[in-house]
PDB file of N, CA and C in Angstrom:
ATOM      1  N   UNK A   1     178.525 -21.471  95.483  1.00  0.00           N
ATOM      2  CA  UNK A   1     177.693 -20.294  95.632  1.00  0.00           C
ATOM      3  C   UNK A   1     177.796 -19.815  97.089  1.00  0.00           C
ATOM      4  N   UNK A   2     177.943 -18.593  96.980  1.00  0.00           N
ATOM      5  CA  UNK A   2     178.175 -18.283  98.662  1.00  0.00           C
ATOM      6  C   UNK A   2     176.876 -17.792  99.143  1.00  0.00           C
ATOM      7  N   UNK A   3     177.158 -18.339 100.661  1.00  0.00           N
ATOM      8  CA  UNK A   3     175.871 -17.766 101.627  1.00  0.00           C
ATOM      9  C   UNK A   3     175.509 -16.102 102.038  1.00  0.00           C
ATOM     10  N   UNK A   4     174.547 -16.388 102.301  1.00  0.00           N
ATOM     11  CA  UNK A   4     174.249 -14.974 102.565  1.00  0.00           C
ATOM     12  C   UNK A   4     174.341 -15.179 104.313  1.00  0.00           C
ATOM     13  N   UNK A   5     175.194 -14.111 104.975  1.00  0.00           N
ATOM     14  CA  UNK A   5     174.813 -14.226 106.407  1.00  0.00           C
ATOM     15  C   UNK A   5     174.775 -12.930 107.063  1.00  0.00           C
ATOM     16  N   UNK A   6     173.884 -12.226 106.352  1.00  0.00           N
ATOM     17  CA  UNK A   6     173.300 -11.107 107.292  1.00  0.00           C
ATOM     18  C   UNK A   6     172.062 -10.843 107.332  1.00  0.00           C
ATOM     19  N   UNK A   7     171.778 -11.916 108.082  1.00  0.00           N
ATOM     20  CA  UNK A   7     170.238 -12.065 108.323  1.00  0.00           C
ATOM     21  C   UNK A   7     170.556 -11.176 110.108  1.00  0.00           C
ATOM     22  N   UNK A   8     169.315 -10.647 109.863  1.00  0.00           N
ATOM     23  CA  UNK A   8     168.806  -9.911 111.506  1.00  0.00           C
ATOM     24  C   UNK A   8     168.290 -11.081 112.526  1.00  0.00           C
ATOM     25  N   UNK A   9     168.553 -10.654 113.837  1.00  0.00           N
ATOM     26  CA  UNK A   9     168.278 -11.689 114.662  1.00  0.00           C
ATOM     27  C   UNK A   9     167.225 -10.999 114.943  1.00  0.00           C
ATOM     28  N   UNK A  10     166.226 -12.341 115.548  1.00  0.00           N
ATOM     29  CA  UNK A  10     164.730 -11.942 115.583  1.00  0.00           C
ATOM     30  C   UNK A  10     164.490 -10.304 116.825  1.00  0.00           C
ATOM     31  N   UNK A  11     163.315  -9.765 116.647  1.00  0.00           N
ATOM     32  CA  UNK A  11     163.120  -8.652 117.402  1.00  0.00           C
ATOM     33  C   UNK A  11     164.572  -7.759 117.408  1.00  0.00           C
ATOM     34  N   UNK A  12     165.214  -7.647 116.615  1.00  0.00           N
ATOM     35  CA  UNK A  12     166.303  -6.614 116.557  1.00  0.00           C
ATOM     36  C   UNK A  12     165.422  -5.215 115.601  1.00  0.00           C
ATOM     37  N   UNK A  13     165.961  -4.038 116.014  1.00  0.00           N
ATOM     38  CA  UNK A  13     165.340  -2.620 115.720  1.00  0.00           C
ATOM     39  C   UNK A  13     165.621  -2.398 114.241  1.00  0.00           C
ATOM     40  N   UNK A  14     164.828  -1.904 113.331  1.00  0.00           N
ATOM     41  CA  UNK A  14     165.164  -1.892 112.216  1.00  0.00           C
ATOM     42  C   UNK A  14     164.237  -0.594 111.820  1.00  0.00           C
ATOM     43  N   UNK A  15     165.367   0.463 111.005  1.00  0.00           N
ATOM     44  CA  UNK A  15     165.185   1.812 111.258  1.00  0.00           C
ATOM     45  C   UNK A  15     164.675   2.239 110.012  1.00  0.00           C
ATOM     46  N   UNK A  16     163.274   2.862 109.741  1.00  0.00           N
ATOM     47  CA  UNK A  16     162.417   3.076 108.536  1.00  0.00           C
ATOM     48  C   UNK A  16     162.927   4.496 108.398  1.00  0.00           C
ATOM     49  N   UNK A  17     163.698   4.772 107.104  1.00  0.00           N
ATOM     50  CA  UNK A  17     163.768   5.811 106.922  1.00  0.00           C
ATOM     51  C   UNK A  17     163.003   6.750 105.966  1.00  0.00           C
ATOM     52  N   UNK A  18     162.330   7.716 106.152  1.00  0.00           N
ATOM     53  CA  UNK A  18     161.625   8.155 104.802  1.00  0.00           C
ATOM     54  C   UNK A  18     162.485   9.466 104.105  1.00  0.00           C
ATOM     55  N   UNK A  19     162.278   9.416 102.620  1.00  0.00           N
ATOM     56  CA  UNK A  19     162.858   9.618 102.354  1.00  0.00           C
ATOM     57  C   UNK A  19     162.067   9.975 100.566  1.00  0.00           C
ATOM     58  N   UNK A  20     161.940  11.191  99.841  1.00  0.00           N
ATOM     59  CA  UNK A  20     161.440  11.461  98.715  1.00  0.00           C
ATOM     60  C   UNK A  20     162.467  12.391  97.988  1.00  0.00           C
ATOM     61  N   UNK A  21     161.970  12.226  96.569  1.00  0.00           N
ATOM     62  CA  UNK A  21     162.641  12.423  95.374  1.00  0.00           C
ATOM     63  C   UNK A  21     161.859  13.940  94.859  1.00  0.00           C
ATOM     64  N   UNK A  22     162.789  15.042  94.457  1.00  0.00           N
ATOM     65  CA  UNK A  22     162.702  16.591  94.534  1.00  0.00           C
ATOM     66  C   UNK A  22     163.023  16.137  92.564  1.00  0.00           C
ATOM     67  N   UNK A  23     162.167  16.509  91.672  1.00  0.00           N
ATOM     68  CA  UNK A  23     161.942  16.845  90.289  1.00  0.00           C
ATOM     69  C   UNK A  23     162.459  18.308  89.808  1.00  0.00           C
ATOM     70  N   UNK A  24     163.501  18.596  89.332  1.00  0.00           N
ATOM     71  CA  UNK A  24     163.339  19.914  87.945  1.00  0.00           C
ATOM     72  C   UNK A  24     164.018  19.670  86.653  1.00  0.00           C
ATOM     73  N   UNK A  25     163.285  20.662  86.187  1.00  0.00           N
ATOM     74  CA  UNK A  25     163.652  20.360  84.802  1.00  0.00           C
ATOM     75  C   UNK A  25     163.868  22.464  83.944  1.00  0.00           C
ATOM     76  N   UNK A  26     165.487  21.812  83.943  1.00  0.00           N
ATOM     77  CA  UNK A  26     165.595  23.215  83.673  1.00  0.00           C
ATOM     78  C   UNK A  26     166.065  23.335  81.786  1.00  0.00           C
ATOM     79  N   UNK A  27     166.739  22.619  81.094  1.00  0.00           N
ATOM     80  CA  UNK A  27     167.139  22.179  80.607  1.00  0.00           C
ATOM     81  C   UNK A  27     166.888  20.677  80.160  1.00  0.00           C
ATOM     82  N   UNK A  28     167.341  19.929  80.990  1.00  0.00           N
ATOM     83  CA  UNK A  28     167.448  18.452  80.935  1.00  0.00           C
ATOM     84  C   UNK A  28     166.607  18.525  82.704  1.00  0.00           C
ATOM     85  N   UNK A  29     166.248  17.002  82.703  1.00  0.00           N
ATOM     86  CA  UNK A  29     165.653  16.942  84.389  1.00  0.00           C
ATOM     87  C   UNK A  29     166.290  16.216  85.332  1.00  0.00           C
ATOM     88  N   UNK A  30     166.805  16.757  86.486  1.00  0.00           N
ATOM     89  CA  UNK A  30     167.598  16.336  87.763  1.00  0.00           C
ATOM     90  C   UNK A  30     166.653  16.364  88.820  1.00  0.00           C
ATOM     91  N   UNK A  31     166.998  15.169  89.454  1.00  0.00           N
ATOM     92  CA  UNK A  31     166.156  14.150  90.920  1.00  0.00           C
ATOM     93  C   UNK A  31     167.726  14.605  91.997  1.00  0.00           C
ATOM     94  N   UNK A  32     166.565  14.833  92.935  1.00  0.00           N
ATOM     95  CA  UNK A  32     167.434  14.973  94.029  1.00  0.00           C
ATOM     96  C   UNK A  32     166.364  14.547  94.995  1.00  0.00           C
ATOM     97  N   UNK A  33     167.391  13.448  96.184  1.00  0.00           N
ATOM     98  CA  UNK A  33     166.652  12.792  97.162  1.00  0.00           C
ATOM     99  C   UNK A  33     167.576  13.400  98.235  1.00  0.00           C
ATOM    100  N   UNK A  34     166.120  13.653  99.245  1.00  0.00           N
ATOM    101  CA  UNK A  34     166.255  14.406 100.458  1.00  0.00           C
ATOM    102  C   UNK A  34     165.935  12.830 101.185  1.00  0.00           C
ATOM    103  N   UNK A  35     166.437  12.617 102.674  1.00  0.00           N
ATOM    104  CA  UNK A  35     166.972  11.543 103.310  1.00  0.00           C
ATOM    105  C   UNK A  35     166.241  12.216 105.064  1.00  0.00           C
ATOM    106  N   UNK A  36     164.852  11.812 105.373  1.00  0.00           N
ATOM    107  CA  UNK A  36     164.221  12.427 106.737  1.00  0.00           C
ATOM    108  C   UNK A  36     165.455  11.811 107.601  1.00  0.00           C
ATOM    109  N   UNK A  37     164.565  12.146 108.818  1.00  0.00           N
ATOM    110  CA  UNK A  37     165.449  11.417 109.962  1.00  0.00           C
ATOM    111  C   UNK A  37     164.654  10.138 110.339  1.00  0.00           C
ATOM    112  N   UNK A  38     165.642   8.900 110.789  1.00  0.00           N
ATOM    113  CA  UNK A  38     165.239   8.052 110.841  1.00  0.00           C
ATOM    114  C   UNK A  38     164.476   7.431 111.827  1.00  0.00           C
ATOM    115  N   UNK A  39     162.758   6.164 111.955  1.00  0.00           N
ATOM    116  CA  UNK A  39     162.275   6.303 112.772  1.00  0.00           C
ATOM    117  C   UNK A  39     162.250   4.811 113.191  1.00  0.00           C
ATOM    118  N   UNK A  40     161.412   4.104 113.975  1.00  0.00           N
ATOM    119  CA  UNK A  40     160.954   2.981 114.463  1.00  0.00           C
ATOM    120  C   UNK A  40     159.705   2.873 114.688  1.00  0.00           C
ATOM    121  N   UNK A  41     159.551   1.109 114.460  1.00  0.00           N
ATOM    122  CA  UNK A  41     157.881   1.174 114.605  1.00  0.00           C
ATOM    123  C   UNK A  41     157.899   1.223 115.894  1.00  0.00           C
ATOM    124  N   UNK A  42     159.000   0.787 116.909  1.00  0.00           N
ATOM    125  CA  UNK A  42     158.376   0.821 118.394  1.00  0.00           C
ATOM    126  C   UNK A  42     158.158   2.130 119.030  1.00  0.00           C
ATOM    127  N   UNK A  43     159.000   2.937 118.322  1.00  0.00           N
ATOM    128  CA  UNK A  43     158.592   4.840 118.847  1.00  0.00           C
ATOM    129  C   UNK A  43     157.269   5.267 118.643  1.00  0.00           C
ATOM    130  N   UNK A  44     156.653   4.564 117.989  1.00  0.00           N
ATOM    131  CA  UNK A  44     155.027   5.062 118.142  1.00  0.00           C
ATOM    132  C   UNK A  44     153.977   4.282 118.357  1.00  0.00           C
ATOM    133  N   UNK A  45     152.700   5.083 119.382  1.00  0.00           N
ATOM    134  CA  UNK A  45     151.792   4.193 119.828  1.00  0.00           C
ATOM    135  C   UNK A  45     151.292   2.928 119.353  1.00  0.00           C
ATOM    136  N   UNK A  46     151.351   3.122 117.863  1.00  0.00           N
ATOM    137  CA  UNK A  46     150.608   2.430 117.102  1.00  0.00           C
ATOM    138  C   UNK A  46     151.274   2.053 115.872  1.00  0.00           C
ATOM    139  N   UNK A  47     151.132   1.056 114.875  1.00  0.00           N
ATOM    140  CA  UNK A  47     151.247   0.893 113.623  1.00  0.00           C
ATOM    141  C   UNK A  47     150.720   2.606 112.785  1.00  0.00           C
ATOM    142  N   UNK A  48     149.183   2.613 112.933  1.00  0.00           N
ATOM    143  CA  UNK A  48     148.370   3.164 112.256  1.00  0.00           C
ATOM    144  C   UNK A  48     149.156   4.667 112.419  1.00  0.00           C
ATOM    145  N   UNK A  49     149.880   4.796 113.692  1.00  0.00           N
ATOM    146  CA  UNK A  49     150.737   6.204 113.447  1.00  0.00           C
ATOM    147  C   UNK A  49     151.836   6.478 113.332  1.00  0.00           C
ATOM    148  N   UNK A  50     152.503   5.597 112.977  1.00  0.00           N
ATOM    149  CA  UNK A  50     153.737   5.543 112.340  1.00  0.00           C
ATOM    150  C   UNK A  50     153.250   5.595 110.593  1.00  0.00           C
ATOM    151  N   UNK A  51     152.575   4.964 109.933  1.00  0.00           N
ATOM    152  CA  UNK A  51     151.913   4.793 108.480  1.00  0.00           C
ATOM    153  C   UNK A  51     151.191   6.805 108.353  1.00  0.00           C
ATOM    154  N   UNK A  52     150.454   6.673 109.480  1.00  0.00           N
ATOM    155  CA  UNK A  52     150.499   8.467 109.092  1.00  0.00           C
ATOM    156  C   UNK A  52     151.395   8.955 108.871  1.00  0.00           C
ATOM    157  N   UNK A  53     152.704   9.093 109.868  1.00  0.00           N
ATOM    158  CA  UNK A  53     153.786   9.672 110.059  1.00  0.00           C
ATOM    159  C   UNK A  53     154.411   9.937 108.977  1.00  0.00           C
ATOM    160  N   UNK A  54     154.556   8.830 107.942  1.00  0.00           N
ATOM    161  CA  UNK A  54     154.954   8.487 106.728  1.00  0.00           C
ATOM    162  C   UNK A  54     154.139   9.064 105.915  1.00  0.00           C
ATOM    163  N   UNK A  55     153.137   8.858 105.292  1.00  0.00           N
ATOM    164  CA  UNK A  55     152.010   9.709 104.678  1.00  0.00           C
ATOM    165  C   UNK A  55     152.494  11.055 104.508  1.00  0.00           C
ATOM    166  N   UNK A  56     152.560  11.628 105.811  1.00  0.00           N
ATOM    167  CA  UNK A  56     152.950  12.892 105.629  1.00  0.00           C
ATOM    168  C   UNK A  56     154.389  13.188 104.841  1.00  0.00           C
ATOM    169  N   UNK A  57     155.415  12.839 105.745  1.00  0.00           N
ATOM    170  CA  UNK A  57     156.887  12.722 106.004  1.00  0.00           C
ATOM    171  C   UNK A  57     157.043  12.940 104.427  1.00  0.00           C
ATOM    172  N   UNK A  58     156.620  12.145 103.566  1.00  0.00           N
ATOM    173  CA  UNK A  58     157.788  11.608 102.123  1.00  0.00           C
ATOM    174  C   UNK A  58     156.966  13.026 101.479  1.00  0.00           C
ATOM    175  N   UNK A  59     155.556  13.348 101.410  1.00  0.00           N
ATOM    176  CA  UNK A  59     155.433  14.346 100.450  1.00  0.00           C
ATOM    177  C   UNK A  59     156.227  15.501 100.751  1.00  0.00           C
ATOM    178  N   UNK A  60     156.393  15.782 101.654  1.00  0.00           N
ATOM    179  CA  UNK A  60     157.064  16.778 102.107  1.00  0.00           C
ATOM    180  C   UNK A  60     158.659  16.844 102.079  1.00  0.00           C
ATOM    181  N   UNK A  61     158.859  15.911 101.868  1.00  0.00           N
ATOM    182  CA  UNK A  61     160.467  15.416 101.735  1.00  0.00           C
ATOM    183  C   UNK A  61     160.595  15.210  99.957  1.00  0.00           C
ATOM    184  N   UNK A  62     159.622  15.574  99.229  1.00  0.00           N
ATOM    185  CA  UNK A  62     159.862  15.030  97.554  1.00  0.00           C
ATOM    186  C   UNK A  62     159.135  16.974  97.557  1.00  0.00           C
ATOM    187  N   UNK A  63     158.690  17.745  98.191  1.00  0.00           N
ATOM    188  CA  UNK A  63     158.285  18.753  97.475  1.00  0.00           C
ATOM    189  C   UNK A  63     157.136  18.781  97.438  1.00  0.00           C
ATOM    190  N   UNK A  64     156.005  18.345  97.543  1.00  0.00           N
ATOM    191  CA  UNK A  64     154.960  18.112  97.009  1.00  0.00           C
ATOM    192  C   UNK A  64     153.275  18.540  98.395  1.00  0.00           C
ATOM    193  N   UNK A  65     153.799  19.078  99.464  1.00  0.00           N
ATOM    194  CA  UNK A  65     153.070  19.688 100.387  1.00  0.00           C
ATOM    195  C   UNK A  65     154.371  20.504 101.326  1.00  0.00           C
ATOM    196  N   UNK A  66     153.703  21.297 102.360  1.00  0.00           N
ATOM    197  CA  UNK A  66     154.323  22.498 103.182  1.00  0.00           C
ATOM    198  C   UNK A  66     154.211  21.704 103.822  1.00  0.00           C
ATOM    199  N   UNK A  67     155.757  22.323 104.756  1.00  0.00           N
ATOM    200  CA  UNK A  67     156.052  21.698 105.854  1.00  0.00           C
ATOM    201  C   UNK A  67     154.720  21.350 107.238  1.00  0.00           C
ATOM    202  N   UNK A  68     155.092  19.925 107.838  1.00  0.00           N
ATOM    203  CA  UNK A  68     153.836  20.304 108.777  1.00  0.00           C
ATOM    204  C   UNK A  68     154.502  20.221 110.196  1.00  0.00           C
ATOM    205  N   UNK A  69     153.499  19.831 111.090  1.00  0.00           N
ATOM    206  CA  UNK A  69     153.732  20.227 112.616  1.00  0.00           C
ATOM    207  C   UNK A  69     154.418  18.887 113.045  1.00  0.00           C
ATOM    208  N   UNK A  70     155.513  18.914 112.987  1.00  0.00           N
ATOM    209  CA  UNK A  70     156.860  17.938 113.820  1.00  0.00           C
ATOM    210  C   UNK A  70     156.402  17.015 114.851  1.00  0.00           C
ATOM    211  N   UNK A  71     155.949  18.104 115.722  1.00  0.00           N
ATOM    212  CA  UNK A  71     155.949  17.887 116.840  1.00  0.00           C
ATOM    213  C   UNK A  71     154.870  17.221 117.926  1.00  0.00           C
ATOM    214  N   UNK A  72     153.642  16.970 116.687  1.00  0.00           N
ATOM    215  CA  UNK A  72     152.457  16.421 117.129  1.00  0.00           C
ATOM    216  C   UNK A  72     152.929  15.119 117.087  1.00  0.00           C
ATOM    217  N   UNK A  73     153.718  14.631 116.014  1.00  0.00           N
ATOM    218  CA  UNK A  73     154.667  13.546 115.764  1.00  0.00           C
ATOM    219  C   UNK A  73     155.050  12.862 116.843  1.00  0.00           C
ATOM    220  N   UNK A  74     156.197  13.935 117.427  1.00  0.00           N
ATOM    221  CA  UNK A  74     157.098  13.267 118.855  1.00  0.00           C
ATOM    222  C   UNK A  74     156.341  12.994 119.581  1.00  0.00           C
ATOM    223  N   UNK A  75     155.205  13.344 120.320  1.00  0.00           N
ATOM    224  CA  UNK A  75     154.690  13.584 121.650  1.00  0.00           C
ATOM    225  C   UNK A  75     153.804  12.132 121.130  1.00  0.00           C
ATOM    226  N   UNK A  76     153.333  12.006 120.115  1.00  0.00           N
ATOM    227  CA  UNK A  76     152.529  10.971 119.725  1.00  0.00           C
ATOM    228  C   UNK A  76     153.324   9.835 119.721  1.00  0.00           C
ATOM    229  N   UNK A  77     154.628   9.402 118.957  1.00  0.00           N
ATOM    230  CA  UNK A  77     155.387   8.862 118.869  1.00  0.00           C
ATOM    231  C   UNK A  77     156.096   8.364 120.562  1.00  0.00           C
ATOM    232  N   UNK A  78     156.220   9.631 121.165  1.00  0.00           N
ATOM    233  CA  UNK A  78     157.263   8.914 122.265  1.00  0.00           C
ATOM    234  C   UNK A  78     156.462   9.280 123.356  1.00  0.00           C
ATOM    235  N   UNK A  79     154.405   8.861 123.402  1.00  0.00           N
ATOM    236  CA  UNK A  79     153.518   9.173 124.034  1.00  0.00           C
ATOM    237  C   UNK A  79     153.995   9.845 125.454  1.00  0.00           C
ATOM    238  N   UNK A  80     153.906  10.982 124.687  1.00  0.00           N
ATOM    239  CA  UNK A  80     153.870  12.147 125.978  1.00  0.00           C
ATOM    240  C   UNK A  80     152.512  13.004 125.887  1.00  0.00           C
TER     241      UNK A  80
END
Protein backbone atom coordinates (compact mmCIF):
# COMPACT_ATOMS: atom_id res chain seq x y z
CA UNK A 1 0.00 0.00 0.00
CA UNK A 2 1.59 3.21 -0.80
CA UNK A 3 2.24 6.21 1.42
CA UNK A 4 0.84 9.27 1.29
CA UNK A 5 3.60 12.10 1.36
CA UNK A 6 2.08 15.31 0.95
CA UNK A 7 1.56 16.27 4.13
CA UNK A 8 2.15 20.28 4.78
CA UNK A 9 4.89 21.26 6.99
CA UNK A 10 3.73 22.79 10.12
CA UNK A 11 2.75 26.76 9.91
CA UNK A 12 3.01 26.63 6.05
CA UNK A 13 0.18 29.16 4.28
CA UNK A 14 -2.75 27.45 3.13
CA UNK A 15 -5.01 29.39 0.73
CA UNK A 16 -9.03 29.37 1.48
CA UNK A 17 -10.62 29.79 -1.55
CA UNK A 18 -14.32 30.72 -1.77
CA UNK A 19 -16.03 29.76 -4.18
CA UNK A 20 -20.21 29.12 -5.04
CA UNK A 21 -22.38 27.25 -7.35
CA UNK A 22 -24.73 29.57 -10.02
CA UNK A 23 -28.31 27.24 -10.62
CA UNK A 24 -30.54 27.41 -14.06
CA UNK A 25 -32.83 25.58 -15.33
CA UNK A 26 -33.80 26.22 -18.78
CA UNK A 27 -34.72 23.03 -20.13
CA UNK A 28 -32.73 20.56 -18.12
CA UNK A 29 -30.57 22.32 -15.01
CA UNK A 30 -26.82 23.47 -15.34
CA UNK A 31 -24.40 24.46 -12.17
CA UNK A 32 -21.81 26.64 -12.88
CA UNK A 33 -19.05 27.41 -10.24
CA UNK A 34 -17.58 30.79 -10.06
CA UNK A 35 -13.92 30.43 -8.25
CA UNK A 36 -13.33 34.12 -5.79
CA UNK A 37 -9.90 35.13 -5.36
CA UNK A 38 -7.95 33.43 -3.03
CA UNK A 39 -7.43 34.40 0.76
CA UNK A 40 -5.51 33.60 4.13
CA UNK A 41 -6.32 33.40 7.60
CA UNK A 42 -3.17 35.46 8.35
CA UNK A 43 -4.44 38.47 5.96
CA UNK A 44 -6.99 39.29 8.43
CA UNK A 45 -7.17 40.79 11.86
CA UNK A 46 -9.03 38.17 13.13
CA UNK A 47 -10.53 34.65 12.67
CA UNK A 48 -14.06 36.24 13.25
CA UNK A 49 -13.21 38.38 9.94
CA UNK A 50 -12.08 36.26 7.72
CA UNK A 51 -15.54 33.81 8.63
CA UNK A 52 -17.44 37.20 7.75
CA UNK A 53 -15.46 37.63 4.73
CA UNK A 54 -16.72 34.28 3.69
CA UNK A 55 -20.32 34.73 4.77
CA UNK A 56 -20.48 37.26 2.43
CA UNK A 57 -17.99 36.15 -0.44
CA UNK A 58 -19.82 32.58 -1.45
CA UNK A 59 -23.48 34.13 -1.62
CA UNK A 60 -22.43 36.38 -3.89
CA UNK A 61 -20.26 34.13 -5.83
CA UNK A 62 -23.44 31.34 -6.17
CA UNK A 63 -25.94 34.36 -7.12
CA UNK A 64 -27.82 34.66 -4.28
CA UNK A 65 -27.10 38.53 -2.90
CA UNK A 66 -25.60 41.90 -4.81
CA UNK A 67 -22.38 42.54 -5.04
CA UNK A 68 -20.89 44.16 -1.79
CA UNK A 69 -18.15 46.63 -0.72
CA UNK A 70 -14.60 44.84 -1.53
CA UNK A 71 -12.90 47.05 -0.05
CA UNK A 72 -13.97 47.32 3.58
CA UNK A 73 -12.52 43.74 3.20
CA UNK A 74 -8.85 44.79 2.23
CA UNK A 75 -8.28 47.58 4.61
CA UNK A 76 -9.74 45.20 7.33
CA UNK A 77 -7.89 42.28 6.12
CA UNK A 78 -4.44 43.93 5.47
CA UNK A 79 -5.32 46.43 8.66
CA UNK A 80 -5.00 49.65 7.14
Amino acid sequence: MARCRSKLPLGARVPIVPSGFRYTKNKRWTARLNIGEAVYLEDFLSRQLLLSYMEQRVPELSGLSTAGNHEQWFVQRLGW
